[in-house]
N, C-alpha and C. Protein backbone atom coordinates (compact mmCIF):
# COMPACT_ATOMS: atom_id res chain seq x y z
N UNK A 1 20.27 -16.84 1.62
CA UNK A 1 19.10 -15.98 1.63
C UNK A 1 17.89 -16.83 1.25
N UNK A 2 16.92 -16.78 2.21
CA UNK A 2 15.43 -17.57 1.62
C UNK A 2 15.00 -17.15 -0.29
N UNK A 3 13.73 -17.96 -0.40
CA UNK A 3 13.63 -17.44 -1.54
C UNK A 3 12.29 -17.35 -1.33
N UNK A 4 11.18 -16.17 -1.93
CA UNK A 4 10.19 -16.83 -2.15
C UNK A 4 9.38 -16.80 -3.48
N UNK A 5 8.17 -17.22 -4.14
CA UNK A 5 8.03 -17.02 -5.13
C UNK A 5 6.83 -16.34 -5.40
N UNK A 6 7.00 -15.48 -6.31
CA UNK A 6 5.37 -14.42 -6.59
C UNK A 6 4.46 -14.73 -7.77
N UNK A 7 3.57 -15.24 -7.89
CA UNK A 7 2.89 -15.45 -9.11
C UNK A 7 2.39 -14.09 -9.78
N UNK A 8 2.08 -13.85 -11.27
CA UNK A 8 1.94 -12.92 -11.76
C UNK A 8 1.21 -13.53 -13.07
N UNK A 9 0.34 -12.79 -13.03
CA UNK A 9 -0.47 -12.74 -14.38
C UNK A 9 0.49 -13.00 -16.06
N UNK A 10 -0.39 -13.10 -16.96
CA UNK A 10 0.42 -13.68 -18.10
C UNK A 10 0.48 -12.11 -18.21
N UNK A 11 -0.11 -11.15 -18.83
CA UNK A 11 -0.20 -10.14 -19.09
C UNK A 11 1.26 -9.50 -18.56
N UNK A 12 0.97 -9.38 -17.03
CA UNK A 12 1.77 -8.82 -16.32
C UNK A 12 3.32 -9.71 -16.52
N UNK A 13 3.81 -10.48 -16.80
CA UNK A 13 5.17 -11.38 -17.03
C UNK A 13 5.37 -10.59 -18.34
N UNK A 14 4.09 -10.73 -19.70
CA UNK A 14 4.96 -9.88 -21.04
C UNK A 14 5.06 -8.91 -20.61
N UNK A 15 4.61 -7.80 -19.83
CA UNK A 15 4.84 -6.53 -19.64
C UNK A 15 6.24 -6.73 -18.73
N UNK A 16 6.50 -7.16 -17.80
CA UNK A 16 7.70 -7.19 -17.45
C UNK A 16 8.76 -7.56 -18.43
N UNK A 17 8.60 -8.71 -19.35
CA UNK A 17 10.11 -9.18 -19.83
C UNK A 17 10.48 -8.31 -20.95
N UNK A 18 9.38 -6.98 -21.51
CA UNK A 18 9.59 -6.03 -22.14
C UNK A 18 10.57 -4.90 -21.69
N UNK A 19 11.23 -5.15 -20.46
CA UNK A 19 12.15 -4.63 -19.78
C UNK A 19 12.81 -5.40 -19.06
N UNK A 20 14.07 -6.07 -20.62
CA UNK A 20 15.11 -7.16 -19.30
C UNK A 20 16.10 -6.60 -18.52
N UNK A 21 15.73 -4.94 -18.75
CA UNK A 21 17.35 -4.40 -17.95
C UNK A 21 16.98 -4.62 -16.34
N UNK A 22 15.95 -4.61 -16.04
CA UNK A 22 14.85 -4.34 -14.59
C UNK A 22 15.48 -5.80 -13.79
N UNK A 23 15.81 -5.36 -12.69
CA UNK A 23 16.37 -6.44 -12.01
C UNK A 23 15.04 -6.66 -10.94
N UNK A 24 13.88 -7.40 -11.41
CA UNK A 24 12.55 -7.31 -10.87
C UNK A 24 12.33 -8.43 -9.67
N UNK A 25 13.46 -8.82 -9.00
CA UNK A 25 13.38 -9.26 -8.10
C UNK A 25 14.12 -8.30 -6.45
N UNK A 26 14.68 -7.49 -6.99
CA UNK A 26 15.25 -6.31 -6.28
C UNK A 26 13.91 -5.41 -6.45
N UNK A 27 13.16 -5.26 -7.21
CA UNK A 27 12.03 -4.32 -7.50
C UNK A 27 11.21 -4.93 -6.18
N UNK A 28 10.87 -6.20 -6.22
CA UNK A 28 9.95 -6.71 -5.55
C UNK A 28 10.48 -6.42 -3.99
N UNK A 29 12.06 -7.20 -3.93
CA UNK A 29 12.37 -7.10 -2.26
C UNK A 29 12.26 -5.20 -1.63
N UNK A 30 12.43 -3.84 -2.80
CA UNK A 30 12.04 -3.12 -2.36
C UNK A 30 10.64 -2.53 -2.17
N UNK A 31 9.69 -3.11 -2.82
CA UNK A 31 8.39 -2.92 -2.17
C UNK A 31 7.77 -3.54 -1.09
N UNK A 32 8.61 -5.09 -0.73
CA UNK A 32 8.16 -5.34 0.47
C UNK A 32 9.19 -4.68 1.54
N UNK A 33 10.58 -4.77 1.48
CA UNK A 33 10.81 -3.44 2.41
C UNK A 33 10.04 -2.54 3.05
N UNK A 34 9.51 -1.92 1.82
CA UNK A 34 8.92 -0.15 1.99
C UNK A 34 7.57 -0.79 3.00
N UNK A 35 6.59 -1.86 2.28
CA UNK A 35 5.36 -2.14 2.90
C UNK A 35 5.66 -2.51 4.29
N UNK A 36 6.78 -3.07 4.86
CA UNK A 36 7.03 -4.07 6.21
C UNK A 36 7.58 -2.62 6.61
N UNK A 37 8.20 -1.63 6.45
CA UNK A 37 8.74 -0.88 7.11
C UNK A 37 7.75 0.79 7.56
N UNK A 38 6.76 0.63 6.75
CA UNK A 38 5.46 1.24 6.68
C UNK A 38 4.42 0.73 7.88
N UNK A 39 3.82 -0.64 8.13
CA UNK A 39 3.65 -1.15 8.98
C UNK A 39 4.25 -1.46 10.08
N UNK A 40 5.48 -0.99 10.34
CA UNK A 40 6.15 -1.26 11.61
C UNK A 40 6.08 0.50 12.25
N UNK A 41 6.26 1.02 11.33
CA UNK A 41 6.25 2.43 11.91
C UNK A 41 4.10 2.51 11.96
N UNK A 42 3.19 1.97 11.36
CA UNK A 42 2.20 2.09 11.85
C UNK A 42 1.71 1.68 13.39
N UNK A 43 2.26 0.41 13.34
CA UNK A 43 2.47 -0.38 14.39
C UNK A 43 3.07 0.28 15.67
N UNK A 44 4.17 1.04 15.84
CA UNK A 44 4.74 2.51 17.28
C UNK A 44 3.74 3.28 16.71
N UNK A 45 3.02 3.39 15.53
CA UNK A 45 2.02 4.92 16.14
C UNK A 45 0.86 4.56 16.58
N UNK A 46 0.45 3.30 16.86
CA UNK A 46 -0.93 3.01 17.11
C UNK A 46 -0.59 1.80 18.27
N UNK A 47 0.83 1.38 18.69
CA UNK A 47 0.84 0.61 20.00
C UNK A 47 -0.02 0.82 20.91
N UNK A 48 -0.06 2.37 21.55
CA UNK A 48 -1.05 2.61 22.64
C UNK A 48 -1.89 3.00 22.77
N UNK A 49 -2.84 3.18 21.42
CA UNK A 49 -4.07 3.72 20.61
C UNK A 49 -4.99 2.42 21.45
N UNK A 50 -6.05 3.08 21.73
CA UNK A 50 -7.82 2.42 22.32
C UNK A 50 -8.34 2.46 21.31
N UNK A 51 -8.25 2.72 20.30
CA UNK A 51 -9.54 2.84 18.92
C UNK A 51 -9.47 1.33 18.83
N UNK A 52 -10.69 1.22 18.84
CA UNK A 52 -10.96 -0.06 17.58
C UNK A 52 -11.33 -0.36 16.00
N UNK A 53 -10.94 -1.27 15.58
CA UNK A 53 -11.26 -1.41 14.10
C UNK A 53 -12.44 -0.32 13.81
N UNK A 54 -13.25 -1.07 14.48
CA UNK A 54 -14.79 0.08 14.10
C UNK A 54 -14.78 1.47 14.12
N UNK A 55 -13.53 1.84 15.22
CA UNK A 55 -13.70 3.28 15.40
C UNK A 55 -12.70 4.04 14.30
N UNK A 56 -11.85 3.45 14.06
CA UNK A 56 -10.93 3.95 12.58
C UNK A 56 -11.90 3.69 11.51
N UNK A 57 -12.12 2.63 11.15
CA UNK A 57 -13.33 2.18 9.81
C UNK A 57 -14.34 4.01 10.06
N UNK A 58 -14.94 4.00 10.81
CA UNK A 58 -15.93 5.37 11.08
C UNK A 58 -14.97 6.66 10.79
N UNK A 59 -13.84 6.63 11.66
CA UNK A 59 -12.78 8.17 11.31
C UNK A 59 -12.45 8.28 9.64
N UNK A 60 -11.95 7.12 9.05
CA UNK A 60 -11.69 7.15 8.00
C UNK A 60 -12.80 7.06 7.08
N UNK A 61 -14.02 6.86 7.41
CA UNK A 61 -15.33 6.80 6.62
C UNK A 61 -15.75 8.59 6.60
N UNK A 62 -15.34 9.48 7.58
CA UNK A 62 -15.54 10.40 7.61
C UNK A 62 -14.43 11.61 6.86
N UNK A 63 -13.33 10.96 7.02
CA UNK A 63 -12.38 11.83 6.27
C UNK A 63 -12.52 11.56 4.99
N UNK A 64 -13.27 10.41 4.70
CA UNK A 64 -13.30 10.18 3.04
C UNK A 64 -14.46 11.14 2.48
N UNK A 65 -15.38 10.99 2.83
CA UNK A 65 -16.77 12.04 3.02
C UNK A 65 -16.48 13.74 2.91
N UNK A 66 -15.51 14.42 3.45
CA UNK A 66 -14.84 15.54 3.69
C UNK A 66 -13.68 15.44 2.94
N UNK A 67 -12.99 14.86 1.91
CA UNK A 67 -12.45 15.09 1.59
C UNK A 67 -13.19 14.75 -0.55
N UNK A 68 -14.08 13.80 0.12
CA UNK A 68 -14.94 14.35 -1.64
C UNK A 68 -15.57 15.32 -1.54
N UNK A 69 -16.44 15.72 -0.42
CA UNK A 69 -16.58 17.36 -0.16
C UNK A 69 -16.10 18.30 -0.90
N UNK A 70 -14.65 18.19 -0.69
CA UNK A 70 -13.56 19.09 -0.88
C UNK A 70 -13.48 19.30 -1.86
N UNK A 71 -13.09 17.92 -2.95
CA UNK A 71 -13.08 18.00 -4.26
C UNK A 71 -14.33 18.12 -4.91
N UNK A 72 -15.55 17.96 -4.64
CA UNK A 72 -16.61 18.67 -5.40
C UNK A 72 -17.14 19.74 -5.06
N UNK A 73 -16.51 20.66 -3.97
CA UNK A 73 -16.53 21.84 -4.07
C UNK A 73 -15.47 23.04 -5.17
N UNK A 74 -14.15 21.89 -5.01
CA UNK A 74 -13.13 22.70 -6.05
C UNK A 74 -13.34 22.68 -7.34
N UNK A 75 -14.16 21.50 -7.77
CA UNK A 75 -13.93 21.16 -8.94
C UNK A 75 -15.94 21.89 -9.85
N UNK A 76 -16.51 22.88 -8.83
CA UNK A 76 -17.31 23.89 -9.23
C UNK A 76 -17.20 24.82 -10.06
């Protein structure tokens, strides 16, 4: 099996070795799992998508807009 290596803050290493039961290299191979398997299923939903960068950057500039909307209307 390859190996590779992750650098981590000092902070972040004492906060980890404060939990030696954590098998934190299985932690790691399942978040890149989840991330590579997240992007592959993004990847079939947007294969035959025409949007461009710019035009998602704008959709998602707008759902962000409408959705603080939202919350500073609830939070009245």
């Amino acid at each position: 099996m390859p190996t590779i290596t992750v650098n981590v803050d000092d902070d972040l290493k004492e906060r980890m070795e404060k939990h030696p039961e954590i098998n934190w290299s299985e932690v790691t191979r399942q978040a890149i799992r989840d991330k590579i398997e997240n992007l592959e299923l993004l990847d079939e939903l947007t294969a035959d998508s025409e949007l461009t960068t710019e035009d998602v950057d704008e959709i998602a500039a707008k759902i962000n807009e409408s959705a603080r909307k939202r919350v500073e209307k609830e939070s009245e």
